[in-house]
Protein backbone atom coordinates (compact mmCIF):
# COMPACT_ATOMS: atom_id res chain seq x y z
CA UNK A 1 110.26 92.15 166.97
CA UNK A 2 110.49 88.52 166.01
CA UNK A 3 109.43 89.53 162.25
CA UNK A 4 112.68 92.23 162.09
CA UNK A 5 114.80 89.45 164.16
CA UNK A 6 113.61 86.83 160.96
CA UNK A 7 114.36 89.58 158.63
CA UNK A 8 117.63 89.99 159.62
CA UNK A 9 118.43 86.52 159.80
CA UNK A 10 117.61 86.21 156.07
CA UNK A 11 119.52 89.67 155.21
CA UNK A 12 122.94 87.75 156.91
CA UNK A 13 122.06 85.12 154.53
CA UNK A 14 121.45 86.69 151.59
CA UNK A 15 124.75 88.99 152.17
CA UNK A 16 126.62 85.66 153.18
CA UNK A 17 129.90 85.10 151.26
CA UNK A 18 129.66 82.76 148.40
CA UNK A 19 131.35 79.75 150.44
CA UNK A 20 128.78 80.98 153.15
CA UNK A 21 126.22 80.12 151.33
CA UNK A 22 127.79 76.70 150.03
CA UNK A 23 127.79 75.18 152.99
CA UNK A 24 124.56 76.69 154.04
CA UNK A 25 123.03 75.14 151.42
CA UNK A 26 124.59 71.87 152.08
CA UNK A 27 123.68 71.48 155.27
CA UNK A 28 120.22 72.54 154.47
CA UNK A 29 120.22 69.38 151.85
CA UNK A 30 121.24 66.92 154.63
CA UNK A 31 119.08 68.18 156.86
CA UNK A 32 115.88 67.99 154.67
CA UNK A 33 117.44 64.38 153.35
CA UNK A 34 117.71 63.52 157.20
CA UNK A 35 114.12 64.49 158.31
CA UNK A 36 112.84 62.92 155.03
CA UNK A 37 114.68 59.64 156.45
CA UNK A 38 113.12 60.13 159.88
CA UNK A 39 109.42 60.11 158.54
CA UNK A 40 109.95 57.22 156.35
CA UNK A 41 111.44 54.92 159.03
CA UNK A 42 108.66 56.07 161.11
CA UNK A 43 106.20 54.77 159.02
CA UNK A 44 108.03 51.42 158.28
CA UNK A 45 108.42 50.82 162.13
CA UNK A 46 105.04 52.03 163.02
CA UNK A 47 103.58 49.34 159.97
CA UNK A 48 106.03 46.65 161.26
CA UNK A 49 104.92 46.72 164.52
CA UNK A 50 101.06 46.40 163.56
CA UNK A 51 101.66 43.81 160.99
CA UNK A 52 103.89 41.86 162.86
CA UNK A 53 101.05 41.94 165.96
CA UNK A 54 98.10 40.67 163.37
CA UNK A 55 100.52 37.91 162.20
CA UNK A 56 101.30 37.17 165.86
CA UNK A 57 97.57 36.74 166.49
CA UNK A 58 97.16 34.62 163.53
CA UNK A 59 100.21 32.28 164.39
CA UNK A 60 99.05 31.62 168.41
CA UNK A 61 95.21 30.97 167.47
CA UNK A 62 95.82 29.09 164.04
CA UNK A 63 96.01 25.12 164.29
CA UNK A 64 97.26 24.77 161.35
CA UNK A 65 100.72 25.52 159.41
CA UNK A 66 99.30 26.05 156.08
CA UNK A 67 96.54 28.87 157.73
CA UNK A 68 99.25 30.66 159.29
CA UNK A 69 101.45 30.76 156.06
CA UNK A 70 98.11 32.36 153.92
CA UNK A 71 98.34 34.52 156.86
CA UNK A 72 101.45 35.30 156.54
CA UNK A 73 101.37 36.02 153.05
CA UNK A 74 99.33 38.95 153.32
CA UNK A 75 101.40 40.77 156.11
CA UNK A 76 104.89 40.88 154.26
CA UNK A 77 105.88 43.85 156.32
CA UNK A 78 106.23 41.82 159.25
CA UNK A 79 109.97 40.67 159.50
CA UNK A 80 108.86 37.88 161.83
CA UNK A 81 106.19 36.95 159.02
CA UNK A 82 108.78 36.53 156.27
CA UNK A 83 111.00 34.08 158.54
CA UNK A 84 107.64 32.26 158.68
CA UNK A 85 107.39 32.44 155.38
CA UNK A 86 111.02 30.67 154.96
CA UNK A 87 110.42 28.11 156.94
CA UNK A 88 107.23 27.07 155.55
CA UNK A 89 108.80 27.24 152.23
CA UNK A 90 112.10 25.03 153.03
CA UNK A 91 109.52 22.59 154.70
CA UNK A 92 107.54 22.21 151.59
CA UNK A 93 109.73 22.12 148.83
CA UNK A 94 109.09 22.90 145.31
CA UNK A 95 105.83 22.62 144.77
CA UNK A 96 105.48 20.16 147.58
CA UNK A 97 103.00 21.72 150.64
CA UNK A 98 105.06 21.06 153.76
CA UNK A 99 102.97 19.18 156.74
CA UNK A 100 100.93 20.65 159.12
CA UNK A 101 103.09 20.72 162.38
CA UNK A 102 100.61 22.91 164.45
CA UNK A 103 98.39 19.33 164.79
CA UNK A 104 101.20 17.44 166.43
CA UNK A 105 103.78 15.01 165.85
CA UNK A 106 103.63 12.46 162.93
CA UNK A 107 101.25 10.01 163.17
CA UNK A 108 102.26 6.25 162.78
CA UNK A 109 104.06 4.99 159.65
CA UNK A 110 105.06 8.75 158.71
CA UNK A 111 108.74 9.50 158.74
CA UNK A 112 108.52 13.43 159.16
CA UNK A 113 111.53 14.94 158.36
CA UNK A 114 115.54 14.62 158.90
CA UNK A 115 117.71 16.24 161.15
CA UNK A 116 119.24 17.51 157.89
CA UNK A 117 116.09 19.21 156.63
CA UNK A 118 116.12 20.97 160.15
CA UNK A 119 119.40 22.86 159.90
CA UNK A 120 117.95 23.46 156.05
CA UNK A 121 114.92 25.16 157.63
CA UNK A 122 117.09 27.54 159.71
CA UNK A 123 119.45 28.15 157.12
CA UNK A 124 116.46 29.53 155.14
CA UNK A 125 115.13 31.56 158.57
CA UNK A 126 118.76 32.80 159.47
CA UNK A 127 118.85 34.29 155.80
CA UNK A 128 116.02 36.10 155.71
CA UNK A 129 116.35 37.59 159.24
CA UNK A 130 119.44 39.27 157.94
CA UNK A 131 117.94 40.24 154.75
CA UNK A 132 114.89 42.06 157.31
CA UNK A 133 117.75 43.22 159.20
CA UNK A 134 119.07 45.00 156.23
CA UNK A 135 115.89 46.48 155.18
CA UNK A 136 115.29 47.89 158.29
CA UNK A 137 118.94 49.58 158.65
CA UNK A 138 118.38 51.08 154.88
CA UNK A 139 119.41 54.63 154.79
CA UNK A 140 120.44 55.08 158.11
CA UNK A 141 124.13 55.31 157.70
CA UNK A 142 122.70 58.65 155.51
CA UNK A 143 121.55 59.68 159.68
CA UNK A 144 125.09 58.87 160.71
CA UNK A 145 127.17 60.31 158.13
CA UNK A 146 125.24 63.97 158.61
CA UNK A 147 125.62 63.58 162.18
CA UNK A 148 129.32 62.83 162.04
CA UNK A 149 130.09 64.85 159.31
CA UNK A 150 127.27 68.16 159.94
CA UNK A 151 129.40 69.82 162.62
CA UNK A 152 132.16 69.45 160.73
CA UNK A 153 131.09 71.47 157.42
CA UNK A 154 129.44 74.26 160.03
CA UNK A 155 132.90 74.44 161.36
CA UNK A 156 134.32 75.04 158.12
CA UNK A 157 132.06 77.53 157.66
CA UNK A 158 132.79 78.84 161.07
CA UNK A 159 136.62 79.35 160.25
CA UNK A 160 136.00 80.97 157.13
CA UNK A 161 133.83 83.48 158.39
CA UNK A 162 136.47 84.37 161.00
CA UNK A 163 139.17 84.29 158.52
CA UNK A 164 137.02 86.80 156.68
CA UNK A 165 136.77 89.02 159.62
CA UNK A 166 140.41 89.01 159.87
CA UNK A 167 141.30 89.96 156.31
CA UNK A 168 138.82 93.06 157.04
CA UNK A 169 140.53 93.73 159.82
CA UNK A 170 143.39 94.13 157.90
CA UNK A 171 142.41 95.71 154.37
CA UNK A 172 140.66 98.42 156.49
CA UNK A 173 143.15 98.91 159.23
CA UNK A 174 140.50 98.67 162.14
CA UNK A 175 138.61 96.38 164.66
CA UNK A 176 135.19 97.91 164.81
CA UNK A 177 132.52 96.17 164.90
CA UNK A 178 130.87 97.29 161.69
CA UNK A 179 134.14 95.96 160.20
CA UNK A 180 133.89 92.26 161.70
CA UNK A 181 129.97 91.79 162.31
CA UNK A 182 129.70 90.60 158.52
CA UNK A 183 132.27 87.97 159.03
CA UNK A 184 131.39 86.58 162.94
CA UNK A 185 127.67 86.38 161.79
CA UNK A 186 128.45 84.21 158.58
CA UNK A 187 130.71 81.85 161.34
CA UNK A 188 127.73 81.90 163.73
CA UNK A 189 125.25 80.90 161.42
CA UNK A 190 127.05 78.15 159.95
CA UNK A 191 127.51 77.16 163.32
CA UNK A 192 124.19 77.10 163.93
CA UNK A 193 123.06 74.80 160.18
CA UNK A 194 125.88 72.37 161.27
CA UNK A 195 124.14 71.82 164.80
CA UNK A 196 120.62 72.25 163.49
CA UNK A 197 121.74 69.46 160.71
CA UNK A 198 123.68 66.90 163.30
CA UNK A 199 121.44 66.97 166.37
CA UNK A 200 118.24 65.46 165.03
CA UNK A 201 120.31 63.04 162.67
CA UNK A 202 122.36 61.58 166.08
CA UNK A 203 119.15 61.57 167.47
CA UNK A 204 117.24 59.88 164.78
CA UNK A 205 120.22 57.38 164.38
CA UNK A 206 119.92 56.19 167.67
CA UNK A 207 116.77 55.89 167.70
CA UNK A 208 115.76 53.43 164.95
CA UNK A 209 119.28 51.46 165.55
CA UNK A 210 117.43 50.70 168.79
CA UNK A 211 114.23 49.97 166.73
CA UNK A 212 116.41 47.77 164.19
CA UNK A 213 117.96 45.78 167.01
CA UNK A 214 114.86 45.19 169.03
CA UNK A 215 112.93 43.70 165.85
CA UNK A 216 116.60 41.24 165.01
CA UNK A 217 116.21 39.87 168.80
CA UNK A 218 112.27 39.68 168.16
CA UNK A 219 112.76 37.68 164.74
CA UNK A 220 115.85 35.56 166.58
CA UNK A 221 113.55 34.54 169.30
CA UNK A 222 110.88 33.65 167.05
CA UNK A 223 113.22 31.97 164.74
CA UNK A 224 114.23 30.15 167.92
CA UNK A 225 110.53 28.84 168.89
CA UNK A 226 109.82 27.97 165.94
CA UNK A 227 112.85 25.62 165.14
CA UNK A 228 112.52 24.26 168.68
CA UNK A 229 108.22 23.95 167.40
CA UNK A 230 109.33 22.04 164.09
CA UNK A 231 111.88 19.43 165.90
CA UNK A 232 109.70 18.47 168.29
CA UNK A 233 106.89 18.11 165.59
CA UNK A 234 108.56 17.06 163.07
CA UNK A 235 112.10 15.73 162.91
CA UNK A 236 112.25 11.97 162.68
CA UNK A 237 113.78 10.50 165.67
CA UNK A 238 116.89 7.22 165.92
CA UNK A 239 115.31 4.20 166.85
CA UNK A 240 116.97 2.87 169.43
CA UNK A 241 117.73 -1.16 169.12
């Protein structure tokens, strides 16, 4: 039974109008372009969330700043690794390997660093978090566009498979159903691509926007600590007269 109900499906396709088949086939392409999207972010997520927990692990039991940065180095796919990263960088200069703030604040007759150099070092954080931010929300206007715009071409494939019934209707001067079948099934199946095409795009859309924002207040907190780490470390206080 389900074998003849699968071979009739494909026979309504197959004898589908040409615009039928159009939008058939573009919905088909989003949705394959859509799922495609799905897997991939699942992947980056799922690698983002174990990197970022091994640099996490590195950064609490490390002592020193230099450690953590090699560490760093080797989990790029971290977002909260690569605002590390920055900092260390801005700290250190050119060429220049920045101090180790894990061991405590400056000893005696070191100046540590300005105020200035501070907002420097979260300049440098602030830009990479939206740079992360950005690589994480890659392709997923692709999920929102088919979701918007999915239900849409399955309606336009819904009125022209009406329309067609109607101009049956009319060239053959009846209403039977052998006369309009042809035309409802071609609306009902576009119906059903421009559903089948939207619903797991919304859904995947959603999903990973949740995923996107979680890791920007993850990377904003960290950016936080860590600024609030290097002041108390390392900024050079006014000496008061």
């Amino acid at each position: 039974m389900n074998v003849g109900n699968l071979g009739s499906f494909g026979e309504l396709i197959v004898n589908a109008g040409l615009v039928a088949k159009f939008v058939l086939l573009v919905l088909f392409g989003l949705s394959v372009v859509c799922w495609a999207i799905i897997f991939q972010k699942a992947v980056q997520f799922r690698v983002i969330a174990r990197e970022t927990s091994r640099f996490l692990k590195v950064y609490r039991e490390s002592r020193r700043f230099a450690l953590v940065a090699n560490g760093a180095k080797r989990m790029r796919a971290s977002p909260l690794a690569r605002v590390y990263l920055a900092a260390y960088q801005e700290l250190g200069g050119v060429g220049n390997p920045p101090p180790d703030m894990m061991d405590g604040p400056p000893e005696a007759g070191e100046e540590g660093i300005s105020p200035e150099r501070l907002e420097s070092v979260e300049r440098a954080m602030r830009r990479v978090q939206s740079a992360e931010i950005e690589r994480m929300e890659r392709y997923l206007a692709f999920l929102a566009t088919t979701a918007s715009a999915g239900p849409f071409i399955g309606l336009f494939g819904t009125v022209w498979g009406i329309t067609s019934s109607f101009q049956s209707i009319g060239s053959q001067g009846s209403a039977s159903l052998a006369v309009v079948a042809p035309g409802i099934s071609e609306a009902l199946i576009a119906t059903a691509a421009g559903l089948a095409a939207a619903i797991p795009a919304v859904i995947g859309y959603n999903y990973y926007v949740g995923r996107v924002r979680h890791w920007a207040t993850e990377m904003e907190n960290f950016a936080l600590e860590l600024a609030n780490l290097t002041e108390r470390r390392l900024v050079r206080t006014a000496k008061s007269f």
